[in-house]
N, C-alpha and C. Protein backbone atom coordinates (compact mmCIF):
# COMPACT_ATOMS: atom_id res chain seq x y z
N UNK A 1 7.73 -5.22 -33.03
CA UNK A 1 8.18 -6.00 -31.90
C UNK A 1 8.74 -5.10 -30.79
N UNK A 2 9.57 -3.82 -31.12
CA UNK A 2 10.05 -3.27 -29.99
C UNK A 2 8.75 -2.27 -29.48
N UNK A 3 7.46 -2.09 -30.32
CA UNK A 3 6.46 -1.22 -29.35
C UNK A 3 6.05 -2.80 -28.45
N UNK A 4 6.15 -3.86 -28.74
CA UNK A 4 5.58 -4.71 -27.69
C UNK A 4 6.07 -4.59 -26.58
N UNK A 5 7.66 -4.57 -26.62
CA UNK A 5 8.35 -4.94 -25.75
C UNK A 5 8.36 -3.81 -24.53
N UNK A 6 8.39 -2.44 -25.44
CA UNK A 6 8.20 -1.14 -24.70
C UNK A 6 6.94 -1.47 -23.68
N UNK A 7 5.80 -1.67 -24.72
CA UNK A 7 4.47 -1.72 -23.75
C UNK A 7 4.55 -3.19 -22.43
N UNK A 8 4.99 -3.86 -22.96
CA UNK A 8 4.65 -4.62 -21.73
C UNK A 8 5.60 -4.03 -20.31
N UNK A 9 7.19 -3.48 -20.83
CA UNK A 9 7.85 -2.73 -20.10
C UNK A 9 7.37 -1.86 -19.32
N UNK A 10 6.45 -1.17 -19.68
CA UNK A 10 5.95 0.16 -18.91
C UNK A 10 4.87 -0.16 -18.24
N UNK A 11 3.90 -1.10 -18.80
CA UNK A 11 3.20 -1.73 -18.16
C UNK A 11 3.28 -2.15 -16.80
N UNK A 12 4.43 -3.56 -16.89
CA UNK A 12 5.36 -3.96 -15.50
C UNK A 12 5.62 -3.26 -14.69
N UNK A 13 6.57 -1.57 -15.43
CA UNK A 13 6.86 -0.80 -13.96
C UNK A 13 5.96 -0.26 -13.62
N UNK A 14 4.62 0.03 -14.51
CA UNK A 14 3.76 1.04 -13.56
C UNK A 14 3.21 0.42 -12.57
N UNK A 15 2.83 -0.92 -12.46
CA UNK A 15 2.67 -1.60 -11.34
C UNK A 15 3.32 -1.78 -10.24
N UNK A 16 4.83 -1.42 -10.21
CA UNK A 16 5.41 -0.73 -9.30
C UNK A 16 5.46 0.21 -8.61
N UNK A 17 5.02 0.97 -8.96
CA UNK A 17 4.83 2.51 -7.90
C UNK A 17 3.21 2.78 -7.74
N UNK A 18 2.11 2.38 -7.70
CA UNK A 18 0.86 1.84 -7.48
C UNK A 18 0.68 2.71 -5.95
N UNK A 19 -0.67 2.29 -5.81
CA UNK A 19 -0.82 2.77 -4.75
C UNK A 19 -0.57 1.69 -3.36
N UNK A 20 -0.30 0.53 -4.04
CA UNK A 20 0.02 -0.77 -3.05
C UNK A 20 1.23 -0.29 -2.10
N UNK A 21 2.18 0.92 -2.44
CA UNK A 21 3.75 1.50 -2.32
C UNK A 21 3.20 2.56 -1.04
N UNK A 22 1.66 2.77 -0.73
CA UNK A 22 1.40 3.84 0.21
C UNK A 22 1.99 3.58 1.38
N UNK A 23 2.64 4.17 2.38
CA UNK A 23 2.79 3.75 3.64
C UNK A 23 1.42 4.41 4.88
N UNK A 24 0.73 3.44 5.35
CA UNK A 24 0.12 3.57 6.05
C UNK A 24 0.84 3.39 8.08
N UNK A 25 -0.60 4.76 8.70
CA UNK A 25 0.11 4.68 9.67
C UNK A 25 -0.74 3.78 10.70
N UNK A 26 -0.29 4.05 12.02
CA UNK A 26 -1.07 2.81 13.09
C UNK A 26 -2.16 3.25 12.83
N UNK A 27 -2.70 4.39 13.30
CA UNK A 27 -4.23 5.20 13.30
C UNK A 27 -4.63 4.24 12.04
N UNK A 28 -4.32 4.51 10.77
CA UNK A 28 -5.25 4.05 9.26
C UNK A 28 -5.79 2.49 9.76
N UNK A 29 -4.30 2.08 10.05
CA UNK A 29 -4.79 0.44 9.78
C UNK A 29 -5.41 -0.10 10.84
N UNK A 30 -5.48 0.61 12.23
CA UNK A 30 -6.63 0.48 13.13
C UNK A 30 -7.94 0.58 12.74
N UNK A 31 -8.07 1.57 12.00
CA UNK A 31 -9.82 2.21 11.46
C UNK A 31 -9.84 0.98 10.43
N UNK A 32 -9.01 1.03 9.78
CA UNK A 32 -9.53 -0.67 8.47
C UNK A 32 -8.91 -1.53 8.60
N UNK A 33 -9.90 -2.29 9.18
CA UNK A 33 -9.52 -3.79 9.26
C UNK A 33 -9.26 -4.65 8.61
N UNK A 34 -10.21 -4.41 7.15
CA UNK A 34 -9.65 -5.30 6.15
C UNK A 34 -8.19 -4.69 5.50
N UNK A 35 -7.67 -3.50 5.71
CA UNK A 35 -6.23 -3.19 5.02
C UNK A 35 -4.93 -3.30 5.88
N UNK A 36 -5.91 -3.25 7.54
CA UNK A 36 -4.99 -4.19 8.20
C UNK A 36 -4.75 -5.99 8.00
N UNK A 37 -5.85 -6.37 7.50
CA UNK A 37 -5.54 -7.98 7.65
C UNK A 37 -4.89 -8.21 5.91
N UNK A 38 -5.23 -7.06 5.11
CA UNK A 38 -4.60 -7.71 3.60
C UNK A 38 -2.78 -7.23 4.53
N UNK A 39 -2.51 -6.45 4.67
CA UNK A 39 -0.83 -5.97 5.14
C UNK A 39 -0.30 -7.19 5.83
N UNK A 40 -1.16 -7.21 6.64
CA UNK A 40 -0.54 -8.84 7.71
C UNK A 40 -0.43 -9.73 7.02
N UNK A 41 -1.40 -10.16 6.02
CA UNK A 41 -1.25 -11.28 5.49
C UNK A 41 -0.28 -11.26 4.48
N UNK A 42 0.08 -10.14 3.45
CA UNK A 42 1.29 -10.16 2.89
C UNK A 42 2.68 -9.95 3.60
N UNK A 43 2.43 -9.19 5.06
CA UNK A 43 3.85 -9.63 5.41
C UNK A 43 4.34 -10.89 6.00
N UNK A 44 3.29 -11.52 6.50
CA UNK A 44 3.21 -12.80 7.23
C UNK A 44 3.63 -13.69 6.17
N UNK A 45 3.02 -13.64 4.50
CA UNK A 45 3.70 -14.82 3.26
C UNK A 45 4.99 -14.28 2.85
N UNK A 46 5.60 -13.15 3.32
CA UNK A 46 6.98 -12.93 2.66
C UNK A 46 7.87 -12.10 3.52
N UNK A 47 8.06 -12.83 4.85
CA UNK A 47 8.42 -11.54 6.46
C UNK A 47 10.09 -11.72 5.64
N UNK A 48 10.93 -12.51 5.11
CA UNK A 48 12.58 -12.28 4.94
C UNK A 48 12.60 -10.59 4.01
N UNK A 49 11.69 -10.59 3.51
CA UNK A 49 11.59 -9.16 2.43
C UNK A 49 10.71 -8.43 3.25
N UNK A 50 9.56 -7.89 3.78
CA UNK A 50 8.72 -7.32 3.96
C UNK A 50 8.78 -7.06 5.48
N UNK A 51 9.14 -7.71 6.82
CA UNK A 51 9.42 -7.64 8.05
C UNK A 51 9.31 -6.88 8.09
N UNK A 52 10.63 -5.75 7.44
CA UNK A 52 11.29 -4.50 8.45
C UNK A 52 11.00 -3.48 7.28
N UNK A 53 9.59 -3.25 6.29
CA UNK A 53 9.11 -2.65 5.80
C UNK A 53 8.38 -1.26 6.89
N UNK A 54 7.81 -0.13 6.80
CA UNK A 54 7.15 0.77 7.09
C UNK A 54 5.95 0.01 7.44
N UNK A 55 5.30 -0.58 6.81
CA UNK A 55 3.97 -1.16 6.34
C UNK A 55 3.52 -2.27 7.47
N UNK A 56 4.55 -3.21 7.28
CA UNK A 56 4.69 -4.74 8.51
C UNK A 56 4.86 -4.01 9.70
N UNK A 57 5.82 -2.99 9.88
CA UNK A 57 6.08 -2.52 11.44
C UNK A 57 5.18 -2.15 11.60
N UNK A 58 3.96 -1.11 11.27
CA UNK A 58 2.85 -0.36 10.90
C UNK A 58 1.66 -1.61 11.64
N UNK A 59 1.30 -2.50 10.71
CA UNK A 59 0.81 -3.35 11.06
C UNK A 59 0.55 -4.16 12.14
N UNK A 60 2.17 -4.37 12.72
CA UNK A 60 2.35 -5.48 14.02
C UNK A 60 2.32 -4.36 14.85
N UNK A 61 2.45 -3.17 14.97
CA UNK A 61 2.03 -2.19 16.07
C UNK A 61 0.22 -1.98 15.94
N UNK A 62 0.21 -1.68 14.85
CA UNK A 62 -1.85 -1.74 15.55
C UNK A 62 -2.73 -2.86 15.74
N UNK A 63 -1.49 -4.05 15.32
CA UNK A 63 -2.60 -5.46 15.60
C UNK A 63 -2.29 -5.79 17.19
N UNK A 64 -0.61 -5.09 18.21
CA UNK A 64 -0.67 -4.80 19.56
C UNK A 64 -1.64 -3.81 19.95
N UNK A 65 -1.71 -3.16 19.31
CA UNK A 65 -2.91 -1.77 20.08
C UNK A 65 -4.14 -2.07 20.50
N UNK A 66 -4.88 -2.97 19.31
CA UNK A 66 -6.17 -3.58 19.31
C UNK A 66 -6.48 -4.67 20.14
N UNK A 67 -5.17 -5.54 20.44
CA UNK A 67 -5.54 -6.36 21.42
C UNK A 67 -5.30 -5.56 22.41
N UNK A 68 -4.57 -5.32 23.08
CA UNK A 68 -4.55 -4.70 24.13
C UNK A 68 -5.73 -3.80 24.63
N UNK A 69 -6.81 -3.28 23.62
CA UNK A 69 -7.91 -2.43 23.40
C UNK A 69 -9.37 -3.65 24.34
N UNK A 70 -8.51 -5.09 23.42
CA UNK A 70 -9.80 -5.96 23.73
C UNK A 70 -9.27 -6.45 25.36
N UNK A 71 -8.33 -6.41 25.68
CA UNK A 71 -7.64 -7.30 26.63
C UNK A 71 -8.09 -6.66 28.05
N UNK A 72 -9.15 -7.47 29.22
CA UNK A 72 -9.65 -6.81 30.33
C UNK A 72 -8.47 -5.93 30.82
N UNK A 73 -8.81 -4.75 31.05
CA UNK A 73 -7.15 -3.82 31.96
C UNK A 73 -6.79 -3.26 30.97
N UNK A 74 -6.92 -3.52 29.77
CA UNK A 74 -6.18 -2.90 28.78
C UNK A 74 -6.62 -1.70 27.92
């Protein structure tokens, strides 16, 4: 019973430090769009925790860049 408990333990945290933990910068999440829209969309379902993350700021700055890219003048 305690190798269960160990394994599911270690299990749990290794899913914590993952590569989901990368901080991406404006440049990355400009070039991918889909890892810009998965970021938005997880900070957008959980902004009281995630807002004032690296990742969300990251995000809401290259989703301004891009419009502004599409925007006549811009």
């Amino acid at each position: 019973m305690k190798h269960l408990l160990l394994g599911i333990v270690t299990l749990t945290l290794s899913g914590c430090f993952g590569e989901g933990d990368k901080t991406h910068t404006v440049d990355e999440l400009m070039a991918d769009q889909a890892l810009l829209a998965k970021i938005t969309s997880d900070c957008r379902n959980n902004p009281g925790a995630l807002r004032q993350t690296p990742n969300c700021q990251s995000a809401e700055a290259a989703h301004w860049k891009l419009w502004l890219r599409t925007t006549p003048g811009g």
